[in-house]
N, C-alpha and C. Protein backbone atom coordinates (compact mmCIF):
# COMPACT_ATOMS: atom_id res chain seq x y z
N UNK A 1 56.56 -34.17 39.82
CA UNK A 1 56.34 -33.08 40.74
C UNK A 1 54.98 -32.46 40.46
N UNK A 2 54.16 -31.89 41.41
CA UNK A 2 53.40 -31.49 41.46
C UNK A 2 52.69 -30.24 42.02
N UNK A 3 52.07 -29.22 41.66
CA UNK A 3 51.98 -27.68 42.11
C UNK A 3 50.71 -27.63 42.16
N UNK A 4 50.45 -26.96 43.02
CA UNK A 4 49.38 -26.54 43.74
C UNK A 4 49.06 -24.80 43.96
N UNK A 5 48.31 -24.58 43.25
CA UNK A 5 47.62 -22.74 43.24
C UNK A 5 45.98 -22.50 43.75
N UNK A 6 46.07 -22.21 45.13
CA UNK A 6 44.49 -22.09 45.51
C UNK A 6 44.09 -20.45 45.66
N UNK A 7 42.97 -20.01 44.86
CA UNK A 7 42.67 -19.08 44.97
C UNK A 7 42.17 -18.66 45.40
N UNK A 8 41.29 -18.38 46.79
CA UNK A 8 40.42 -18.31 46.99
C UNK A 8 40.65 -16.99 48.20
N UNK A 9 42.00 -17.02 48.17
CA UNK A 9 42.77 -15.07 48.75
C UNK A 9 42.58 -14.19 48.01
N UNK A 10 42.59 -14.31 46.49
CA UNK A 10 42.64 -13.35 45.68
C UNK A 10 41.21 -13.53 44.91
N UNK A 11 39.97 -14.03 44.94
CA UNK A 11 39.07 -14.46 44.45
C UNK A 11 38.15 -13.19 43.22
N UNK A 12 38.48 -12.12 44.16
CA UNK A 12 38.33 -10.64 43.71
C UNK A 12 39.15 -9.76 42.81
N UNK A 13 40.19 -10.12 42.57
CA UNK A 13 40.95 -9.34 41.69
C UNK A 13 41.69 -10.17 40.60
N UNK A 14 40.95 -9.95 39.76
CA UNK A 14 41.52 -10.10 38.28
C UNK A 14 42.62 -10.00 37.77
N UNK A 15 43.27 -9.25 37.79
CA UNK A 15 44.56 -9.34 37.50
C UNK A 15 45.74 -10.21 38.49
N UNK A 16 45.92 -9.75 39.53
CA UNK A 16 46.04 -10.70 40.42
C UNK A 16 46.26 -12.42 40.07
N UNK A 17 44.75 -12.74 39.92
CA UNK A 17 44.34 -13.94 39.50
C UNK A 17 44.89 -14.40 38.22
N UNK A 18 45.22 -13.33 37.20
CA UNK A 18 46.03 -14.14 35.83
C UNK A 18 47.22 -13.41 36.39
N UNK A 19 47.80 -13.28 36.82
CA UNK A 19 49.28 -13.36 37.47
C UNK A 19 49.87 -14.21 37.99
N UNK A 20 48.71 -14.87 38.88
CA UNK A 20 49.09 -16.26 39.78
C UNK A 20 48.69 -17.26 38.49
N UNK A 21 47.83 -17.19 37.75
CA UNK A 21 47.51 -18.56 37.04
C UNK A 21 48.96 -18.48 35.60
N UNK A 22 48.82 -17.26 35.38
CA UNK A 22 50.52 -17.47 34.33
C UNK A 22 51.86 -17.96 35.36
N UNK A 23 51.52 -17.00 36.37
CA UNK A 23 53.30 -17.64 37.09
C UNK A 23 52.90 -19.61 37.92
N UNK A 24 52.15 -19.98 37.95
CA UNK A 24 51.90 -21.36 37.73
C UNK A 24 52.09 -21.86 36.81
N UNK A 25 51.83 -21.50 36.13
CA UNK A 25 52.14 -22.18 34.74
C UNK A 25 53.65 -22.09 34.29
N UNK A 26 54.28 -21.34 34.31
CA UNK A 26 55.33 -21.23 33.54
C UNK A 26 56.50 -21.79 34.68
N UNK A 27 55.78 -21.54 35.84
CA UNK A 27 56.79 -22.22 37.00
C UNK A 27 56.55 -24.46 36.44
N UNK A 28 55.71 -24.71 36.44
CA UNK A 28 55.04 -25.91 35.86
C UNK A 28 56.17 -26.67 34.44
N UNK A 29 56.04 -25.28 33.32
CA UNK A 29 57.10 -25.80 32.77
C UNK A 29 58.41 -25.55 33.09
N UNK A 30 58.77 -24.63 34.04
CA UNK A 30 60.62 -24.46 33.76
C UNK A 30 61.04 -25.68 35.36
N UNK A 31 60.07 -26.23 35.73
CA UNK A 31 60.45 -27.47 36.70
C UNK A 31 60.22 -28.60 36.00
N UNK A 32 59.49 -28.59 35.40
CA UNK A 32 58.79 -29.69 34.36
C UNK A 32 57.68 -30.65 34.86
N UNK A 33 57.08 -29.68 35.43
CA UNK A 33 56.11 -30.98 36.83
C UNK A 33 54.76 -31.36 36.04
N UNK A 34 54.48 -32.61 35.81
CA UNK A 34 53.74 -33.29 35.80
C UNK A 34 51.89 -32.81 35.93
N UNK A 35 51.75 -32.71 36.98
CA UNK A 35 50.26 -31.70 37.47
C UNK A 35 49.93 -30.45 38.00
N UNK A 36 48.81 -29.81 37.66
CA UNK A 36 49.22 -28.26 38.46
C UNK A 36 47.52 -28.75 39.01
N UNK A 37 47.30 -28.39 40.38
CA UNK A 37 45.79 -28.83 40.72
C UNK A 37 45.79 -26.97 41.43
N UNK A 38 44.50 -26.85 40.15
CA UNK A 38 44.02 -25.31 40.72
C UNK A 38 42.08 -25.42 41.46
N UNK A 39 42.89 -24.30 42.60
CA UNK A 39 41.88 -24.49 43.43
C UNK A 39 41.17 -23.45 43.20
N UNK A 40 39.65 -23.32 42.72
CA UNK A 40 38.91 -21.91 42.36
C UNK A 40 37.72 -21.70 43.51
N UNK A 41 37.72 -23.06 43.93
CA UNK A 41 36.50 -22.83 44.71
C UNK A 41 35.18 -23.48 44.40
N UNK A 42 34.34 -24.12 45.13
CA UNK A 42 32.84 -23.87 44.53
C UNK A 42 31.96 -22.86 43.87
N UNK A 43 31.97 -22.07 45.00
CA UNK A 43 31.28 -20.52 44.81
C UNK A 43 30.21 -20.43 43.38
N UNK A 44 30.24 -19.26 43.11
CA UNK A 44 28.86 -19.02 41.98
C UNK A 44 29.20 -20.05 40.32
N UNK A 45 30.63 -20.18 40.28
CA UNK A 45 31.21 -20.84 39.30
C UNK A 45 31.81 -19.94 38.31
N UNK A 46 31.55 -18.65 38.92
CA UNK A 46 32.66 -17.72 38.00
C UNK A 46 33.94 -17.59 37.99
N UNK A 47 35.00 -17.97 38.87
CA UNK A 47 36.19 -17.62 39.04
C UNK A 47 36.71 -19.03 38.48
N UNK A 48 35.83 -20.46 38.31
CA UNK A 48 36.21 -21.82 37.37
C UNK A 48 36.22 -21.23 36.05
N UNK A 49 35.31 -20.07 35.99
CA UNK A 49 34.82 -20.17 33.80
C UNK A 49 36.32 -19.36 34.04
N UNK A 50 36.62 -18.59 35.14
CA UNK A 50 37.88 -17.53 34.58
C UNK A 50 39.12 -18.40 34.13
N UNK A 51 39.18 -19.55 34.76
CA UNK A 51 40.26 -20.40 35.09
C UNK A 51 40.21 -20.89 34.05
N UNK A 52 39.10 -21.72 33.50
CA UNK A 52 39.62 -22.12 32.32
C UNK A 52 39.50 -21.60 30.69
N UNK A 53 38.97 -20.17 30.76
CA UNK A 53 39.19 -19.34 29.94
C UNK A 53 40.61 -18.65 29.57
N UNK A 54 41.00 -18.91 30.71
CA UNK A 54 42.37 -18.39 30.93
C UNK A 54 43.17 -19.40 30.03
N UNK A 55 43.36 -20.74 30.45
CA UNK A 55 43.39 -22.12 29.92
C UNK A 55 43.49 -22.83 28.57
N UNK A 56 42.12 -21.98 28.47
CA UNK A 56 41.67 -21.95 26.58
C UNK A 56 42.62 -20.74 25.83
N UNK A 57 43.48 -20.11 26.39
CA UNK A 57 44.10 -19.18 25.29
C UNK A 57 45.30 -19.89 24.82
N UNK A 58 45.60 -19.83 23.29
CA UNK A 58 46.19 -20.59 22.32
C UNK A 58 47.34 -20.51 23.38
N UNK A 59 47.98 -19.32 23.11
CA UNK A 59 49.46 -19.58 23.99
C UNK A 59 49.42 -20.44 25.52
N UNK A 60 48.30 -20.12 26.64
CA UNK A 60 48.71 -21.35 27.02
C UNK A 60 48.23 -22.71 26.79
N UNK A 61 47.35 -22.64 26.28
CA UNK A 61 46.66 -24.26 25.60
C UNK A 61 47.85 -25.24 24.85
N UNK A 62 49.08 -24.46 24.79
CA UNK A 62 50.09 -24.82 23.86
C UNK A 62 51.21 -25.97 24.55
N UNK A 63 51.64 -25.43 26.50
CA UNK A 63 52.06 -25.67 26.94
C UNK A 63 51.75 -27.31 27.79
N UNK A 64 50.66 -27.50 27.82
CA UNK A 64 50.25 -28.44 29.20
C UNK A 64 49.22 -29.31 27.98
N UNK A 65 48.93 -30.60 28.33
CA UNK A 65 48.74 -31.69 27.37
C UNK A 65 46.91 -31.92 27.68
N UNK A 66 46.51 -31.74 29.38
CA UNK A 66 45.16 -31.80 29.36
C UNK A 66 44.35 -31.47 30.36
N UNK A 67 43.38 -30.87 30.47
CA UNK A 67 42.53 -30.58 31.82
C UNK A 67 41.41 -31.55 31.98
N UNK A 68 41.84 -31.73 33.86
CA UNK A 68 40.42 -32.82 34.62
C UNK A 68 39.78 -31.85 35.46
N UNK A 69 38.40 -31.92 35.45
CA UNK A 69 37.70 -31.52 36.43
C UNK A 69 37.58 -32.40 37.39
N UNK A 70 37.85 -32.30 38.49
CA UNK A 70 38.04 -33.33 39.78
C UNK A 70 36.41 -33.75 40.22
N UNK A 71 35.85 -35.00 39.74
CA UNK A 71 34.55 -35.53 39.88
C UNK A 71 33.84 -35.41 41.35
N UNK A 72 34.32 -35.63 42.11
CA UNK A 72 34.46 -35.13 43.32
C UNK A 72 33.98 -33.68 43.90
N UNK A 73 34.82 -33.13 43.59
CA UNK A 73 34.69 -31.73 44.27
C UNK A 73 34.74 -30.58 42.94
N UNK A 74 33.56 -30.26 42.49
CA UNK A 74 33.80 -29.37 41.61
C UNK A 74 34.46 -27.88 41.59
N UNK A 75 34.99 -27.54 42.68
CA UNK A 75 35.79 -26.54 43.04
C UNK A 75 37.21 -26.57 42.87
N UNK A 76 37.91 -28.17 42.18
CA UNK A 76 39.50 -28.24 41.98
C UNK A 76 39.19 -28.54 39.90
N UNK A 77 40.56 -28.25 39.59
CA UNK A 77 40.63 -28.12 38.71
C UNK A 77 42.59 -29.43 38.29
N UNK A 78 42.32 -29.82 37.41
CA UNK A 78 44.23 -30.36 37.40
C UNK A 78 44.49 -29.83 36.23
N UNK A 79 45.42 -29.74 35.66
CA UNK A 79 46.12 -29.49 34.45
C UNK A 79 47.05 -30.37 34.26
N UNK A 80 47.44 -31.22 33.75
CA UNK A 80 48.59 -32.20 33.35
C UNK A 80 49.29 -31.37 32.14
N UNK A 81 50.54 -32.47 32.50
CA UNK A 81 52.03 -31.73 31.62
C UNK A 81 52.58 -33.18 31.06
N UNK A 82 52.90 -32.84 29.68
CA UNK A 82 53.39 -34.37 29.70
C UNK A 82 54.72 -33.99 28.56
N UNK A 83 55.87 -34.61 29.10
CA UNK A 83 56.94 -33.78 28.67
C UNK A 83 57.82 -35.12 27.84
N UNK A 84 58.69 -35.04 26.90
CA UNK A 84 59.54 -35.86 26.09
C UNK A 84 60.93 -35.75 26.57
């Protein structure tokens, strides 16, 4: 299974934005899905550093196994889950 979070409604508000990127995530593990593809946008490239700053914190770095930057379109982001 696979989830999908595009931000680009809430691009402006911070909190907001780690609200939606924790309740992705934790929705991610209690389904157990496989990929989460987050959408930040092109734009200036600040709301990507937020995304994966967010990403880089131990507690969630703990949960999900690895991040791709989509070669393609530097505005998507994936997160993989890889579960036992």
């Amino acid at each position: 299974m696979k989830l999908k979070l595009d931000l680009h409604d809430i691009y402006n508000n911070s909190r907001e934005i780690d609200r939606a990127l924790r309740g992705v995530i934790q929705e991610a593990v209690r389904i157990k899905a496989t990929q989460v593809e987050i959408i930040p946008g092109k734009g200036s490239g600040q709301l990507k550093k937020k995304v994966l700053r967010f990403l880089e914190q131990k507690e969630i770095k703990a949960l999900y196994h690895r991040i791709d930057k989509d070669a393609k379109n530097h505005g998507r982001l994936f997160v993989y889950f890889q579960w036992k």
